[in-house]
N, C-alpha and C. Protein backbone atom coordinates (compact mmCIF):
# COMPACT_ATOMS: atom_id res chain seq x y z
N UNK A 1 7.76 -22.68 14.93
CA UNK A 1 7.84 -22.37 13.52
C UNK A 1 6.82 -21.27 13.21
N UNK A 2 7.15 -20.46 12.65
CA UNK A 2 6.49 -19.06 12.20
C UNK A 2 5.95 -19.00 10.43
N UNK A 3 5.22 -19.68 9.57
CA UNK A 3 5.37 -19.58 8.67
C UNK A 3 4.83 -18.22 7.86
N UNK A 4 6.02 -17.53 7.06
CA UNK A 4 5.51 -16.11 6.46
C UNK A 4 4.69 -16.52 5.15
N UNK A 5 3.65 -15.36 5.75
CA UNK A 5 2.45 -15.68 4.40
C UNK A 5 2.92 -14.99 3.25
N UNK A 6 3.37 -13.36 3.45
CA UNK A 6 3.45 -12.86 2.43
C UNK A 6 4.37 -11.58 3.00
N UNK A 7 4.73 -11.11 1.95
CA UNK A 7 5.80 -9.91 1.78
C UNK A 7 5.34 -8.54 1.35
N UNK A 8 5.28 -7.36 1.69
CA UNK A 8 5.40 -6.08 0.90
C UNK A 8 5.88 -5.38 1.46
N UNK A 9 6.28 -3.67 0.50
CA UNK A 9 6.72 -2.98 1.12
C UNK A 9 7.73 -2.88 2.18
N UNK A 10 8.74 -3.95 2.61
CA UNK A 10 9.40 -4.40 3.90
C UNK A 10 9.32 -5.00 4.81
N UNK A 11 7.62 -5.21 5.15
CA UNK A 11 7.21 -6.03 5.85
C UNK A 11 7.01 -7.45 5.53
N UNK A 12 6.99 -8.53 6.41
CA UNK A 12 6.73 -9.82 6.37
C UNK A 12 5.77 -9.78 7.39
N UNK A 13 4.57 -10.54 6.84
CA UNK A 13 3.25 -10.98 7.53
C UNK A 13 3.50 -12.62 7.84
N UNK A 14 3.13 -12.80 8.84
CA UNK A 14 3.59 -14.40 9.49
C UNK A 14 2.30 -14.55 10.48
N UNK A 15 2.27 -15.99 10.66
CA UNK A 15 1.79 -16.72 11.95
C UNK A 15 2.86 -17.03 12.87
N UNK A 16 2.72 -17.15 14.12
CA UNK A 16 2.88 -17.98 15.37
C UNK A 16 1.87 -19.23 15.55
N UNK A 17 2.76 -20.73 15.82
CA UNK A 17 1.39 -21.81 15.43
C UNK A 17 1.21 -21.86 16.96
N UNK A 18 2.25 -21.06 17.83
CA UNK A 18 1.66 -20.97 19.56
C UNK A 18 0.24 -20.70 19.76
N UNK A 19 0.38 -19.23 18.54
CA UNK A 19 -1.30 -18.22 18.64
C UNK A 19 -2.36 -18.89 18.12
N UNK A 20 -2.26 -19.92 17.43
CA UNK A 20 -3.77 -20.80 17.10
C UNK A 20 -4.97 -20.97 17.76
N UNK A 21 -4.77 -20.57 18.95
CA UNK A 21 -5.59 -21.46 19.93
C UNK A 21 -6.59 -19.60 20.24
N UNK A 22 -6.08 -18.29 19.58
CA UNK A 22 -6.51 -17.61 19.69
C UNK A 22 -7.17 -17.21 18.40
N UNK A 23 -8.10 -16.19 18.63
CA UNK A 23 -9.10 -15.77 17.13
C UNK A 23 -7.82 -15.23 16.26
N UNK A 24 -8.20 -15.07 14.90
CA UNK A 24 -7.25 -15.23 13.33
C UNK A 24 -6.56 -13.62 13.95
N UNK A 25 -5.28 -14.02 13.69
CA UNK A 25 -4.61 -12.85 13.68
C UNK A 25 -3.62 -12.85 12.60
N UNK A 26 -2.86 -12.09 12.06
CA UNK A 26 -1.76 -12.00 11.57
C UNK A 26 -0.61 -11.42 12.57
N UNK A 27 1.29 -11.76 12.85
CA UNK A 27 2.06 -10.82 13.01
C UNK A 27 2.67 -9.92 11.87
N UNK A 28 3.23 -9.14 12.08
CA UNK A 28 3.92 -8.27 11.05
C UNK A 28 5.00 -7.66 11.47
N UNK A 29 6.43 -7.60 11.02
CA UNK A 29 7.56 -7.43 11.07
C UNK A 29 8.51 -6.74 10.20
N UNK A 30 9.53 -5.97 10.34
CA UNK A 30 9.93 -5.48 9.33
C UNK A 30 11.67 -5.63 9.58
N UNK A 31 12.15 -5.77 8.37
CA UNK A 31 13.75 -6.07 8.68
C UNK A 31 14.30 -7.72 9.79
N UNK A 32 14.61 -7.26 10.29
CA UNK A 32 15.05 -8.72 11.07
C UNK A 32 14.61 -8.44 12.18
N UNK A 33 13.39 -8.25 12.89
CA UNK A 33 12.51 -7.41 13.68
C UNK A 33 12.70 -8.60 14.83
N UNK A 34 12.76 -8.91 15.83
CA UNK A 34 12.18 -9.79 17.04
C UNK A 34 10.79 -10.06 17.04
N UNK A 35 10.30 -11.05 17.66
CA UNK A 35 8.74 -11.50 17.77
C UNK A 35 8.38 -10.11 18.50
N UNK A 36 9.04 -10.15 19.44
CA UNK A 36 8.53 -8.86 20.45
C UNK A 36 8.71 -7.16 19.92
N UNK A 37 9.19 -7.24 18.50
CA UNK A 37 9.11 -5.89 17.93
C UNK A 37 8.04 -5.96 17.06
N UNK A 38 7.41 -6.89 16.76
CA UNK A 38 6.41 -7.26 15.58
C UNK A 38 4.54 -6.17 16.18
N UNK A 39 4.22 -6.52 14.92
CA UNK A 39 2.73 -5.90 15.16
C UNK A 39 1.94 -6.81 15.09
N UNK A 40 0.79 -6.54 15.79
CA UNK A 40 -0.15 -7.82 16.16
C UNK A 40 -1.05 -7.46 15.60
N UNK A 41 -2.31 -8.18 14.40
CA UNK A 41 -2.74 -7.82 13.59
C UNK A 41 -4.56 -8.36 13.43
N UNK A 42 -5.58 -7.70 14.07
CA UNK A 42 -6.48 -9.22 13.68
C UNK A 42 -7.48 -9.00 12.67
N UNK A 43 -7.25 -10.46 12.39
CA UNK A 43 -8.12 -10.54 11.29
C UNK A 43 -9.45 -10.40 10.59
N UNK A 44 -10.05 -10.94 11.71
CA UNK A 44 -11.61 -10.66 11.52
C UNK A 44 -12.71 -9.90 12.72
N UNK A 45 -12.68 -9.08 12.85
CA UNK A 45 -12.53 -7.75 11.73
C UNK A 45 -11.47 -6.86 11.78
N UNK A 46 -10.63 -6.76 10.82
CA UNK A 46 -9.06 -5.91 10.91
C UNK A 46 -9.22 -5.08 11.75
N UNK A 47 -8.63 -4.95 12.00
CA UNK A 47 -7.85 -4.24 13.69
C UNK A 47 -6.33 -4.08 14.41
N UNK A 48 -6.05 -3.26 14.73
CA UNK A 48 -4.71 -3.22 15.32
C UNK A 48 -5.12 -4.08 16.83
N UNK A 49 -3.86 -5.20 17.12
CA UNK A 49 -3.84 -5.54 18.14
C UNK A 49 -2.99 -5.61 19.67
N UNK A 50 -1.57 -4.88 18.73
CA UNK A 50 -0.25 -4.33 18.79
C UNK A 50 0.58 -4.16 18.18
N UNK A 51 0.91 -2.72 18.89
CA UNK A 51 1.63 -1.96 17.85
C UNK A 51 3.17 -1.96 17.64
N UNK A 52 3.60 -2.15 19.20
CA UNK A 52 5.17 -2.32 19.16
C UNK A 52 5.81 -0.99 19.10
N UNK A 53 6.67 -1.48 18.24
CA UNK A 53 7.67 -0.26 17.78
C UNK A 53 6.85 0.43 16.47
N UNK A 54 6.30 0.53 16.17
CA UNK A 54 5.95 1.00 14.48
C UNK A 54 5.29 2.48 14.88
N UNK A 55 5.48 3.17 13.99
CA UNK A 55 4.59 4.30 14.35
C UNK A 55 3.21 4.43 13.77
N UNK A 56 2.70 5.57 13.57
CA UNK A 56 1.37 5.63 13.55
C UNK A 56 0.87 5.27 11.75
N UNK A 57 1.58 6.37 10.63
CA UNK A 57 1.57 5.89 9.80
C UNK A 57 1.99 4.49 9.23
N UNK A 58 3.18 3.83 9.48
CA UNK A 58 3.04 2.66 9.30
C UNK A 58 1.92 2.06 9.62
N UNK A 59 1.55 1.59 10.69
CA UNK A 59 -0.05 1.02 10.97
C UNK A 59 -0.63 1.14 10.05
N UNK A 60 -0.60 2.27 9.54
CA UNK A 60 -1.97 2.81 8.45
C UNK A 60 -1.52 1.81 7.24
N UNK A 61 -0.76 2.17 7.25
CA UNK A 61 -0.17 1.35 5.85
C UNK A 61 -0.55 -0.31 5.93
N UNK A 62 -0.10 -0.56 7.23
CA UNK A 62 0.34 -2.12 7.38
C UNK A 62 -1.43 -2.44 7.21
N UNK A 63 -2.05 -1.79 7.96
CA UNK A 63 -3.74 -2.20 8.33
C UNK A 63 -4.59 -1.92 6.63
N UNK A 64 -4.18 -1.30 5.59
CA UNK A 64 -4.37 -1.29 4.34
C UNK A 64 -4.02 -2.58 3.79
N UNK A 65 -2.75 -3.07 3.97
CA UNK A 65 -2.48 -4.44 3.29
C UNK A 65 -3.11 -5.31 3.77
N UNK A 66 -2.99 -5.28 4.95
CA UNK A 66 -3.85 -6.71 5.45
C UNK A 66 -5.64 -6.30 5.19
N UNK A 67 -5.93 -5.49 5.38
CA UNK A 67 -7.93 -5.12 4.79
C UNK A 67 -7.81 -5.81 3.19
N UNK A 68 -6.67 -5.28 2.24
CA UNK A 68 -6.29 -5.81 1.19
C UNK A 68 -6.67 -7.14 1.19
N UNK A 69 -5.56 -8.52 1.86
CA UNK A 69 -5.45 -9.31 1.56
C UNK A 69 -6.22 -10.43 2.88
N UNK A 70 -7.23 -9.65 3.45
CA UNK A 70 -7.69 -10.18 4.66
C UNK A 70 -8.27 -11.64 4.05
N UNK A 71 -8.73 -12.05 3.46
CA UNK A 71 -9.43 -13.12 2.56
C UNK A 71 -8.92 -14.22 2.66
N UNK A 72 -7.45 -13.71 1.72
CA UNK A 72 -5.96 -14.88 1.52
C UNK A 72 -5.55 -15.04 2.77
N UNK A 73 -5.62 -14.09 3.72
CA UNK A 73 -4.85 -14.54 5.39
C UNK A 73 -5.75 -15.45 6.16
N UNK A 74 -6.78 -15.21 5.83
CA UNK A 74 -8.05 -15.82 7.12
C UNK A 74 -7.82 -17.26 5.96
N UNK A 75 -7.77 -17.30 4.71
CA UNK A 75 -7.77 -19.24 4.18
C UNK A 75 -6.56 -19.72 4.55
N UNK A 76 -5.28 -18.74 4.71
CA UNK A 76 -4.18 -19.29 5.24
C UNK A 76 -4.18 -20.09 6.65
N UNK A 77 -4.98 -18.87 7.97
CA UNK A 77 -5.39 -19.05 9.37
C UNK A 77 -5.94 -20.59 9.22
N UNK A 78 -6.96 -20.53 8.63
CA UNK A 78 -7.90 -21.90 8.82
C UNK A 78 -7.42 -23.08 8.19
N UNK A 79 -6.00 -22.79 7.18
CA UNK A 79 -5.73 -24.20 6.83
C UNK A 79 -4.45 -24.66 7.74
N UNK A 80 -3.81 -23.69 8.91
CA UNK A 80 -2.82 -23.90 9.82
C UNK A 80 -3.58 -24.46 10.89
N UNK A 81 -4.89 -23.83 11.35
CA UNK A 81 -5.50 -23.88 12.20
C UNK A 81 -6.47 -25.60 12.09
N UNK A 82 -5.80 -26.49 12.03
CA UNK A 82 -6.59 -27.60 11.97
C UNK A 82 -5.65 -28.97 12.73
């Protein structure tokens, strides 16, 4: 189960509850994307972790929302993460 945190711009930001067991990340996806087309995202301290298919500006974009909403993702991380 993948639960999506939040939505913009096209993208959907989600967990994997597989990835728990690793430091806070976010995935990120766009359209009906595959796990394996997704961007790998981490949280503390934002960072690209993979990029996938996306190009360079997207990143930029995607790594703005999540610096944005890094706060709300990391209380999301830690209340999955238990």
């Amino acid at each position: 189960m993948s639960p999506v945190i939040y939505r913009e711009h096209g993208c959907t930001f989600y967990f994997v509850f597989a990835d728990l067991s690793e430091p806070p990340h976010i995935h990120v996806g766009e359209g009906k994307a595959r796990r394996s087309d997704d961007a790998k995202i981490w949280l503390s301290p934002v960072g690209l972790a993979r990029a996938s298919r996306f190009d360079s500006r997207t990143i930029g974009r995607i790594l703005k929302i999540v610096a944005t909403h890094q706060q709300e993702f990391l209380a999301e991380w830690n209340t999955h993460d238990q």
